[in-house]
C-alpha atoms as a PDB file:
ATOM      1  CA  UNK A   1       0.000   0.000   0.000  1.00  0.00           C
ATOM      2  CA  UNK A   2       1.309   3.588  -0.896  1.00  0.00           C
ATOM      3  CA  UNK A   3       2.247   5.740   1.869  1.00  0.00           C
ATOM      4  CA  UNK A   4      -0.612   8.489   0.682  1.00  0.00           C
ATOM      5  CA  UNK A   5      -3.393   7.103  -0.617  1.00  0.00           C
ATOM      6  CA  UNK A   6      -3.059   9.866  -3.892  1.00  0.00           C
ATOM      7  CA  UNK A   7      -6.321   8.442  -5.876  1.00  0.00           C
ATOM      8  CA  UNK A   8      -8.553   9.154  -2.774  1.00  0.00           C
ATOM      9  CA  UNK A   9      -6.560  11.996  -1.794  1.00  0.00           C
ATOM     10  CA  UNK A  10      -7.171  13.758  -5.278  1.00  0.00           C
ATOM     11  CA  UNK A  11     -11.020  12.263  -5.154  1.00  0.00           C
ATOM     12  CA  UNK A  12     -11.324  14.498  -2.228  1.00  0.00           C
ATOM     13  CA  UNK A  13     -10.283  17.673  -3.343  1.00  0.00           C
ATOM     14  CA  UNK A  14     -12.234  17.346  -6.955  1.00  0.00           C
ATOM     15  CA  UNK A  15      -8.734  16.656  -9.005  1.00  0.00           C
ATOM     16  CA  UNK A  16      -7.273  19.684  -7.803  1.00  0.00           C
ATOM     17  CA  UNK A  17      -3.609  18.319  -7.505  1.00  0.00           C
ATOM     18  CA  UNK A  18      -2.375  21.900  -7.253  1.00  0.00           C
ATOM     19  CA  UNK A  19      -4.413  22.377  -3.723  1.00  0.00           C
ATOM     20  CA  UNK A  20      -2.724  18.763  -2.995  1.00  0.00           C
ATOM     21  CA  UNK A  21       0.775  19.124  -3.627  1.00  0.00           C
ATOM     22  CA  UNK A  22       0.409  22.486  -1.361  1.00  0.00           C
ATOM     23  CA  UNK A  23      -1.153  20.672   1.088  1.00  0.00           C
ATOM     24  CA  UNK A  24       1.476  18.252   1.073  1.00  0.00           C
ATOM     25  CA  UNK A  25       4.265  20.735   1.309  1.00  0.00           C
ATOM     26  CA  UNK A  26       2.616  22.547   4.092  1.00  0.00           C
ATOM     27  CA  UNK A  27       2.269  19.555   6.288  1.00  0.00           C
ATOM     28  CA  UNK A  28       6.201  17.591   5.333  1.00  0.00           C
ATOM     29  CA  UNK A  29       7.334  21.404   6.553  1.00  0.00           C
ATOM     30  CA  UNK A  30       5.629  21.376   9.593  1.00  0.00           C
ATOM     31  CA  UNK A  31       5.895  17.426  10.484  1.00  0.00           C
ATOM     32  CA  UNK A  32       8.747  17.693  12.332  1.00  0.00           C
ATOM     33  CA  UNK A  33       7.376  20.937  14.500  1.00  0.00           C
ATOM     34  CA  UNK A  34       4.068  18.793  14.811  1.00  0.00           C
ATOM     35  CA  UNK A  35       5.640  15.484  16.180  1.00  0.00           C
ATOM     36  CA  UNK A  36       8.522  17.617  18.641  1.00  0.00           C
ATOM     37  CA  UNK A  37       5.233  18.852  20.254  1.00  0.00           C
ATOM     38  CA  UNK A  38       3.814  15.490  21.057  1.00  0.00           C
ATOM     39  CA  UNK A  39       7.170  14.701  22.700  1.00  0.00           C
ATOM     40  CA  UNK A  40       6.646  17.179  24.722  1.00  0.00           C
ATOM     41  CA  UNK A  41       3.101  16.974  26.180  1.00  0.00           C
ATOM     42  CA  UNK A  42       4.479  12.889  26.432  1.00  0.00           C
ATOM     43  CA  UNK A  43       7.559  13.782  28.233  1.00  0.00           C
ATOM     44  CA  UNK A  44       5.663  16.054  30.536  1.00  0.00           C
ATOM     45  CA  UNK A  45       3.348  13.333  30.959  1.00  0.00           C
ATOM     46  CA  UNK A  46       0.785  16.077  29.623  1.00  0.00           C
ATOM     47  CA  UNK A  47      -1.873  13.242  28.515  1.00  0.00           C
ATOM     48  CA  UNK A  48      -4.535  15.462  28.121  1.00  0.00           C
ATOM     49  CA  UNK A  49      -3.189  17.702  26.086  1.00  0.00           C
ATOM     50  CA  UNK A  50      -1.349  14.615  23.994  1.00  0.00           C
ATOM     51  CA  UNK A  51      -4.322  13.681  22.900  1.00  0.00           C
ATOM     52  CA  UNK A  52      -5.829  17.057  22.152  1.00  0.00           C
ATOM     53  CA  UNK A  53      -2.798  17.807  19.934  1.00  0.00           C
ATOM     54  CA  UNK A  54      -3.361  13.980  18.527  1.00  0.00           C
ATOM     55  CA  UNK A  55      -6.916  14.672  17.464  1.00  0.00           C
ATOM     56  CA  UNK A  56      -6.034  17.806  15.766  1.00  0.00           C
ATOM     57  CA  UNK A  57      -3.134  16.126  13.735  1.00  0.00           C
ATOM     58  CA  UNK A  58      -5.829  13.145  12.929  1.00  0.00           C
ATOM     59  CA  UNK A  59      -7.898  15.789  11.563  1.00  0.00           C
ATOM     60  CA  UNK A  60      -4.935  16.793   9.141  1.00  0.00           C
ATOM     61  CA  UNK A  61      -3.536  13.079   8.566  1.00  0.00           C
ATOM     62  CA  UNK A  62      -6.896  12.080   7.363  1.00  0.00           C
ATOM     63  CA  UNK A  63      -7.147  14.864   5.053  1.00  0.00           C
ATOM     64  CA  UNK A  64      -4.298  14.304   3.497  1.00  0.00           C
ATOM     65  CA  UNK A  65      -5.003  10.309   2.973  1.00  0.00           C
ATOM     66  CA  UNK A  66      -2.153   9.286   5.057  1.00  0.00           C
ATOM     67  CA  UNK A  67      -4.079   5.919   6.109  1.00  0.00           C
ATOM     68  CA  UNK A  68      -1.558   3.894   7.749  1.00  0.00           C
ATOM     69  CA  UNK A  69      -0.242   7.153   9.710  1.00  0.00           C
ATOM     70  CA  UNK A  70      -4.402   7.602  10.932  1.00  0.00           C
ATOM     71  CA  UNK A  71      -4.810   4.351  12.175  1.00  0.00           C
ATOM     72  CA  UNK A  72      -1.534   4.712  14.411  1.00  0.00           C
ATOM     73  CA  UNK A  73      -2.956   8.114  15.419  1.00  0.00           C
ATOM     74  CA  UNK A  74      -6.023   6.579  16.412  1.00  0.00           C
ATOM     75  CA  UNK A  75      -4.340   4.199  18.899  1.00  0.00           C
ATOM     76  CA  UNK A  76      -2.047   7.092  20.067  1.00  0.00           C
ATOM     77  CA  UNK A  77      -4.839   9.082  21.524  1.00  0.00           C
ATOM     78  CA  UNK A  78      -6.786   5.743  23.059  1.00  0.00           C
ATOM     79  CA  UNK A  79      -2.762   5.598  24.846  1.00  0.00           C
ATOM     80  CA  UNK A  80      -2.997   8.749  25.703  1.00  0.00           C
ATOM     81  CA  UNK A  81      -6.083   8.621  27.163  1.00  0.00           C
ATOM     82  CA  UNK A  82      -5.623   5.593  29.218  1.00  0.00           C
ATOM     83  CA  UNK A  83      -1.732   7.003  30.331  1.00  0.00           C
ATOM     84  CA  UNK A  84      -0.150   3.939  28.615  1.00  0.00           C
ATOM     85  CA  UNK A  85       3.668   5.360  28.546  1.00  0.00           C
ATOM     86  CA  UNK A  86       4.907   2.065  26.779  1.00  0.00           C
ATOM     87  CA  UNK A  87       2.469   2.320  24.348  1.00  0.00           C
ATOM     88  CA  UNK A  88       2.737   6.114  23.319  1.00  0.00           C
ATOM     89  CA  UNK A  89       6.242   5.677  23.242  1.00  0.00           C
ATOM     90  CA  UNK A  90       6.253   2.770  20.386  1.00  0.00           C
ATOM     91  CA  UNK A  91       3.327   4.878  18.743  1.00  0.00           C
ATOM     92  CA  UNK A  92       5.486   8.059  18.825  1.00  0.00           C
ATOM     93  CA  UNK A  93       7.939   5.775  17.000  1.00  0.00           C
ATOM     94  CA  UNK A  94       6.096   3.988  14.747  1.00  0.00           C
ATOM     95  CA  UNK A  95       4.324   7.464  13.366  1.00  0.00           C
ATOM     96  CA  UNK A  96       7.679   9.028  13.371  1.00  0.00           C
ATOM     97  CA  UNK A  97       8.478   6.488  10.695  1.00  0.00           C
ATOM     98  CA  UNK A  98       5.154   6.512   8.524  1.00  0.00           C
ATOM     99  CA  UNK A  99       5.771  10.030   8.311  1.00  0.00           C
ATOM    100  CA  UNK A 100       9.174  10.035   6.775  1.00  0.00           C
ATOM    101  CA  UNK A 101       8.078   7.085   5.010  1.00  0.00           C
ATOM    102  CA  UNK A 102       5.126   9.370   3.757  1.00  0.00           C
ATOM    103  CA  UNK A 103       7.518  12.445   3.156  1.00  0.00           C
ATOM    104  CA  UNK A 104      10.022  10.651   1.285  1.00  0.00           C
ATOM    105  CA  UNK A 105       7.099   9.173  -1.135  1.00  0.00           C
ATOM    106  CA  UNK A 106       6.305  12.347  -1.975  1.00  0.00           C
ATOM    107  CA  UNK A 107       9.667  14.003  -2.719  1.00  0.00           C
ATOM    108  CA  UNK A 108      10.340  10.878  -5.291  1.00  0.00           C
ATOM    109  CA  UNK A 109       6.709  11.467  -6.456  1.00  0.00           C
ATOM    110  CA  UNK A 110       6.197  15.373  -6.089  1.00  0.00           C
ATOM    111  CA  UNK A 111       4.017  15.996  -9.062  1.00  0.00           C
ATOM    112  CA  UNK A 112       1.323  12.871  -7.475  1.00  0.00           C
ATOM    113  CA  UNK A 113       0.983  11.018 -10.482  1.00  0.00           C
ATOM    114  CA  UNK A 114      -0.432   7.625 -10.422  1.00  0.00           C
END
């Protein structure tokens, strides 16, 4: 399975690859910014706020038809919730990797096609 799920990705927006591709950039420029901060509300042991910032990046993940990241996400915030510290940490690592997996994807892909 591709790391972005481009077909449903580019279903969503109406064909609009231009809006994509923008999308894309924005969020690969950010990613890093975006996961430092969950290390941070983990290592503060900030659980509440862990999974606030996890359901706001789930928002964006899903957008962007990063499946395989999402369903990680998903069982991020249920470790957040439930203060499972081995857990989040393997999760932190795990979407860490579908990221750069994701971002890498795209930079040997960047114009989307299929």
């Amino acid at each position: 399975m591709s790391p972005i799920q481009i077909e449903e990705l580019l279903e969503r927006v109406s064909g609009n690859r231009d809006f994509v591709i923008r999308m894309l950039e924005l969020f690969f420029q950010t990613s890093d910014e975006r996961l430092s901060a969950l290390h941070k509300e983990f290592d503060s042991r900030n659980y509440k706020e862990l999974a606030d910032q996890v359901h706001k990046l789930k928002g964006i993940i899903s957008n962007l038809s990063i499946n395989k990241a999402l369903g990680i996400l998903n069982d991020l915030h249920e470790a957040a919730r439930s203060k499972n510290d081995l857990h989040i940490i393997r999760l932190l690592s795990e979407l860490e990797e579908t990221i750069i997996e994701a971002k890498i994807f795209y930079q040997k892909n960047p114009s989307l096609n299929l």
